[in-house]
Protein backbone atom coordinates (compact mmCIF):
# COMPACT_ATOMS: atom_id res chain seq x y z
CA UNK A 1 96.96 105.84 101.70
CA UNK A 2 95.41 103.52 99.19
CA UNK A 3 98.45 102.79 96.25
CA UNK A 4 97.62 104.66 92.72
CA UNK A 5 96.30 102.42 90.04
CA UNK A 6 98.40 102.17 87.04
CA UNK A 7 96.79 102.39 83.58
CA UNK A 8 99.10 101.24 80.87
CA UNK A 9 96.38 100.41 77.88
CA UNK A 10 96.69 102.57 74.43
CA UNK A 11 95.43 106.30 75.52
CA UNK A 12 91.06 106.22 74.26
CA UNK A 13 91.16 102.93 76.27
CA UNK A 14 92.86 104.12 79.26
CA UNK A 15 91.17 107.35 79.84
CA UNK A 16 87.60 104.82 79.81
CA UNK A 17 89.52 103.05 82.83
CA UNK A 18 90.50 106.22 84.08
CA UNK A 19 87.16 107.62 84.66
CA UNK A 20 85.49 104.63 85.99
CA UNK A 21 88.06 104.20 88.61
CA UNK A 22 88.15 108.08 89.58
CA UNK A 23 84.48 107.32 89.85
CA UNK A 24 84.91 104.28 92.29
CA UNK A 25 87.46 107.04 94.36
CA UNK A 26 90.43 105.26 93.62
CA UNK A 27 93.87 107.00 92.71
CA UNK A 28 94.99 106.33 89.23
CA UNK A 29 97.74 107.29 86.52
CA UNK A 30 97.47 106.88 83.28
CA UNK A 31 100.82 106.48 81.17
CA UNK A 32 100.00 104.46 78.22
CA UNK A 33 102.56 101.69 77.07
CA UNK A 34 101.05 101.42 73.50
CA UNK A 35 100.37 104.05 70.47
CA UNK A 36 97.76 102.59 68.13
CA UNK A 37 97.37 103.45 64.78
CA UNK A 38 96.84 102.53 61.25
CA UNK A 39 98.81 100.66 58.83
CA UNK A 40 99.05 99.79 55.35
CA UNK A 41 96.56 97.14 54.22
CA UNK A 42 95.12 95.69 51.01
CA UNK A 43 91.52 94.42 51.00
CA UNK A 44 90.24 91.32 49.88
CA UNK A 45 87.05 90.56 47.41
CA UNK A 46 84.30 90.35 49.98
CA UNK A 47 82.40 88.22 47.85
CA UNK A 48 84.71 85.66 48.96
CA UNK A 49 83.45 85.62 52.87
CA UNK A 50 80.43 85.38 54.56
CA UNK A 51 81.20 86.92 57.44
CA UNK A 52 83.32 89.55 58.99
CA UNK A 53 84.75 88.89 62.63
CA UNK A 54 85.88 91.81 64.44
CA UNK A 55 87.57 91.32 67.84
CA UNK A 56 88.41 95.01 69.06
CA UNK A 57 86.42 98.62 67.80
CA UNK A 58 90.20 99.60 66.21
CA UNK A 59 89.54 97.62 63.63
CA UNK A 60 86.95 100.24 62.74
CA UNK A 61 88.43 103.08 63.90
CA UNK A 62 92.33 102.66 62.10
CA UNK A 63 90.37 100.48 59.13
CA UNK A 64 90.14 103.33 57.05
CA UNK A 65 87.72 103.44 54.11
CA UNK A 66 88.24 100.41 52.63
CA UNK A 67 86.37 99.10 55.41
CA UNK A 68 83.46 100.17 53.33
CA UNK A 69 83.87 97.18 51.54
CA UNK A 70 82.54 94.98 54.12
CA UNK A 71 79.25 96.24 55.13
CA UNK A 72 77.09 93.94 53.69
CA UNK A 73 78.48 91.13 55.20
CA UNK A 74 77.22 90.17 58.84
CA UNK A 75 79.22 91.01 61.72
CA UNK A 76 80.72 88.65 64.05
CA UNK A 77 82.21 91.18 67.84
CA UNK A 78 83.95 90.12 70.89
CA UNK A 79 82.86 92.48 72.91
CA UNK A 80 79.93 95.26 73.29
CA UNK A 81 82.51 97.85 72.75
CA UNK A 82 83.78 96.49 69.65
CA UNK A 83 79.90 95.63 68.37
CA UNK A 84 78.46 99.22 69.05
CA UNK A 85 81.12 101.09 66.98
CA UNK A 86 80.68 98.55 64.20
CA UNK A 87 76.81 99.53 64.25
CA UNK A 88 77.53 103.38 64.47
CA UNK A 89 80.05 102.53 61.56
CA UNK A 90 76.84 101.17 59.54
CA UNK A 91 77.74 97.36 60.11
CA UNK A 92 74.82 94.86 61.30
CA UNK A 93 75.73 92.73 63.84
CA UNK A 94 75.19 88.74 63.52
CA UNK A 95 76.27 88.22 66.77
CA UNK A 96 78.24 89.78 70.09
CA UNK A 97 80.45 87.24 72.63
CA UNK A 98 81.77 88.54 75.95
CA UNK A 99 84.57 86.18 75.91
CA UNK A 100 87.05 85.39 73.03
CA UNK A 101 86.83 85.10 69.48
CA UNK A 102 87.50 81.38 69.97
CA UNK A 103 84.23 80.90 72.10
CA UNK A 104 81.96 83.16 70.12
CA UNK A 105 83.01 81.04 67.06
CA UNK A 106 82.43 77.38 68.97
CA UNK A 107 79.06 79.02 69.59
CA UNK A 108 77.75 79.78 65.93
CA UNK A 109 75.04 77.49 64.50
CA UNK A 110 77.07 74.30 62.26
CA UNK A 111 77.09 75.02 59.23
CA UNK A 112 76.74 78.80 59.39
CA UNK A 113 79.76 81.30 58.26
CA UNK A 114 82.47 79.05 56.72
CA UNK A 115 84.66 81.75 55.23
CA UNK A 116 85.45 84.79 57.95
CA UNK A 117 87.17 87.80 57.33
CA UNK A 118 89.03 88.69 60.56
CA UNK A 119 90.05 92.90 60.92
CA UNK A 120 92.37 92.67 63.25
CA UNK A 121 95.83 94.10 64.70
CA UNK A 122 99.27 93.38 63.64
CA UNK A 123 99.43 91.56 67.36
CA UNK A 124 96.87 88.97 67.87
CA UNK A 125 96.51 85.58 69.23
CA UNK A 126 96.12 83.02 66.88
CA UNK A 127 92.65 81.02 66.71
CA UNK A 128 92.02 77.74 65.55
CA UNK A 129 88.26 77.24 64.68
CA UNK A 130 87.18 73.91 63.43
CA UNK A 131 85.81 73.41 59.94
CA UNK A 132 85.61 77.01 59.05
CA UNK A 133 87.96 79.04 57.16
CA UNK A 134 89.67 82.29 58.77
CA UNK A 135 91.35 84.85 56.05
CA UNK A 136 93.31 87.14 58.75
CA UNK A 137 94.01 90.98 57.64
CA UNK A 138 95.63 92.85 60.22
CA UNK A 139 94.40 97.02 59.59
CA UNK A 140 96.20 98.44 62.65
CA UNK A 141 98.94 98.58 65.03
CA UNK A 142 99.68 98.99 68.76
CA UNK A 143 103.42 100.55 69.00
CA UNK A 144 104.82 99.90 72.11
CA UNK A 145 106.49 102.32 73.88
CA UNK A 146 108.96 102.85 76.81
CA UNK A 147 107.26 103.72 80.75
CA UNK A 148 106.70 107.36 80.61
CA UNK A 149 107.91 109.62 83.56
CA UNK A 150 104.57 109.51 85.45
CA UNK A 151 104.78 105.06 85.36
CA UNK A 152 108.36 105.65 86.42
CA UNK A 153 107.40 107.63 89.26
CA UNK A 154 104.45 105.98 90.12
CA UNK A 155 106.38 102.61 90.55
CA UNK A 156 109.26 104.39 92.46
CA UNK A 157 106.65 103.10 95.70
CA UNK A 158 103.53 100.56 95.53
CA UNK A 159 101.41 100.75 92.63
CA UNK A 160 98.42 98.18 91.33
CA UNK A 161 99.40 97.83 87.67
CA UNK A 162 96.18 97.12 86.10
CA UNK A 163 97.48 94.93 82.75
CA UNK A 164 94.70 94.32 79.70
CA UNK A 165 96.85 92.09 77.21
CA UNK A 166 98.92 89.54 77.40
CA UNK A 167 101.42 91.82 75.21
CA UNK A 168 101.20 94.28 77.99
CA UNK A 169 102.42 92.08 80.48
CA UNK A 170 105.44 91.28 78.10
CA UNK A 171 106.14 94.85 77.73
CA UNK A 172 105.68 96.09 81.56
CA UNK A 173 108.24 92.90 82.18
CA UNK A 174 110.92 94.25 79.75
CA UNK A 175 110.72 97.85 80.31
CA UNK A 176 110.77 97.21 84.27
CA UNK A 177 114.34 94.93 83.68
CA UNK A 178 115.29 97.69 81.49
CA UNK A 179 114.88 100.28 84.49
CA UNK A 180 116.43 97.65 86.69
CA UNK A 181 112.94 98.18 88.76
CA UNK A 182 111.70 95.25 91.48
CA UNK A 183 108.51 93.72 90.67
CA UNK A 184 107.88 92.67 94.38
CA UNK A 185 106.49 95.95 95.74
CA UNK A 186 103.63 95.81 93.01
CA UNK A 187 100.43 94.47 92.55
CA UNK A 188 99.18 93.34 89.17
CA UNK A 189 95.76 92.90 88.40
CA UNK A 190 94.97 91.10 85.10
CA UNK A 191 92.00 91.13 82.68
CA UNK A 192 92.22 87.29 82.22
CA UNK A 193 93.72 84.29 83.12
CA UNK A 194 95.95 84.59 80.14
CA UNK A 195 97.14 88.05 81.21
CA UNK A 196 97.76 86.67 84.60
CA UNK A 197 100.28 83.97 83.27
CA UNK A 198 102.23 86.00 80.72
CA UNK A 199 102.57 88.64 83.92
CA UNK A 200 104.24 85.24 85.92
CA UNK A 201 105.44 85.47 89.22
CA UNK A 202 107.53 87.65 91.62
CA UNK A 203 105.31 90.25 92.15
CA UNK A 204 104.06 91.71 95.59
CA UNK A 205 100.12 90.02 94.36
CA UNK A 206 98.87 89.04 91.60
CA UNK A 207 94.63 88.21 90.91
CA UNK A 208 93.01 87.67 87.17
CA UNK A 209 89.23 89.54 86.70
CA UNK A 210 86.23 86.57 86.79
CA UNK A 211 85.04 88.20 83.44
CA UNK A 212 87.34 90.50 80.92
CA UNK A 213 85.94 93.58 81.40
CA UNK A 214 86.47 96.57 83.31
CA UNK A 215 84.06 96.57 85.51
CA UNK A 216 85.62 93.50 86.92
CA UNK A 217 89.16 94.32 87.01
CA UNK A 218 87.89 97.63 88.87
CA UNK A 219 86.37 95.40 91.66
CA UNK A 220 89.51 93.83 92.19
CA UNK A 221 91.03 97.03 92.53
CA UNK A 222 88.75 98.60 94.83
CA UNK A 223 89.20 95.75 97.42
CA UNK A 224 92.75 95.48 97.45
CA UNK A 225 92.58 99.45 97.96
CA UNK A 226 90.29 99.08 100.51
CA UNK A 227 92.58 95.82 101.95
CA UNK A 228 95.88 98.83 102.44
């Protein structure tokens, strides 16, 4: 019997994963380790920017209406996710990467959008463009949370932990020394290469998706299933 895939990402999120891998015939649990939701935030003049960069669709869905603010200015997404709820939110889109907010900004014309709003979450990784300015306004919040009773009983015997942030690899590593759980009868498959190496080592396998989507990390998953 193929080991249940466990799906720790905030709950809208997870039940996406959920039914693509129920679709692929693969066992899964979901048993998010994160609660997002909106916080407290004062907006900026956006006269001041020429751009607004948005790296995840939370941003517009915890943003609240002061988001309102901000649609005249051009849209920079990571992600097609994160760029089609900014246009059903009434935002035009500049530009979408598939990568980071890093590379999509390396790849902008010289010269073009010097002074970026970033909506983002209280936890994000830091970015250092060159020669353009970033004013960063976190609008939301991912509260961790401790393994629910379905992740504890799933990892009471093999399980693929499927991990989609480098915070979530931080948090499945404390709460499993909290439990005084083994890592080494679980798999972990990771959306990057990032994930991969805040997960570290010890565990029964662990492989990083070519590209950070789920569609990739769900290959992985279907042939190590299909390896048992």
């Amino acid at each position: 019997m193929s080991p249940p895939l466990l799906v720790l990402r905030p709950l809208e999120g997870a039940l996406q994963t959920e039914r693509r891998a129920k679709a692929l015939g693969l066992p899964v649990v979901v048993d998010p380790l994160f609660a997002v939701e909106s916080i407290a935030w004062s907006a900026p003049e956006a006269e001041d920017f020429d751009a607004l960069l948005l790296t995840s669709a939370n941003a517009i869905k915890f943003g609240s209406a002061r988001l309102d603010a901000y649609r005249s200015l051009p849209v920079l997404a990571v992600g097609e996710k994160t760029a089609d709820a900014a246009k059903k939110a009434g935002f035009q889109v500049e530009t979408t990467g598939n990568s980071d907010a890093e590379y999509l900004l390396s790849q902008l014309v010289d010269g073009s959008f010097r002074n970026i709003l970033w909506l983002t979450g209280e936890q994000h990784t830091a970015i250092t463009p060159q020669d353009r300015n970033i004013h960063v306004v976190p609008v939301y919040r991912a509260r961790a949370l401790v393994l629910g009773e379905q992740a504890k009983a799933c990892l009471a015997d093999e399980t693929v932990i499927l991990l989609h942030s480098t915070r979530a690899a931080r948090q499945i590593l404390s709460e499993l020394d909290r439990l005084e759980l083994s890592k080494s009868r679980h798999h972990v498959l990771a959306f990057s290469e990032k994930v991969a190496e805040a997960a570290g080592k010890g565990w029964k396998s662990i492989q990083s998706a070519d590209h950070p989507d789920d569609d990739a990390l769900l290959s992985l998953a279907s042939a190590l299933c299909r390896s048992r």
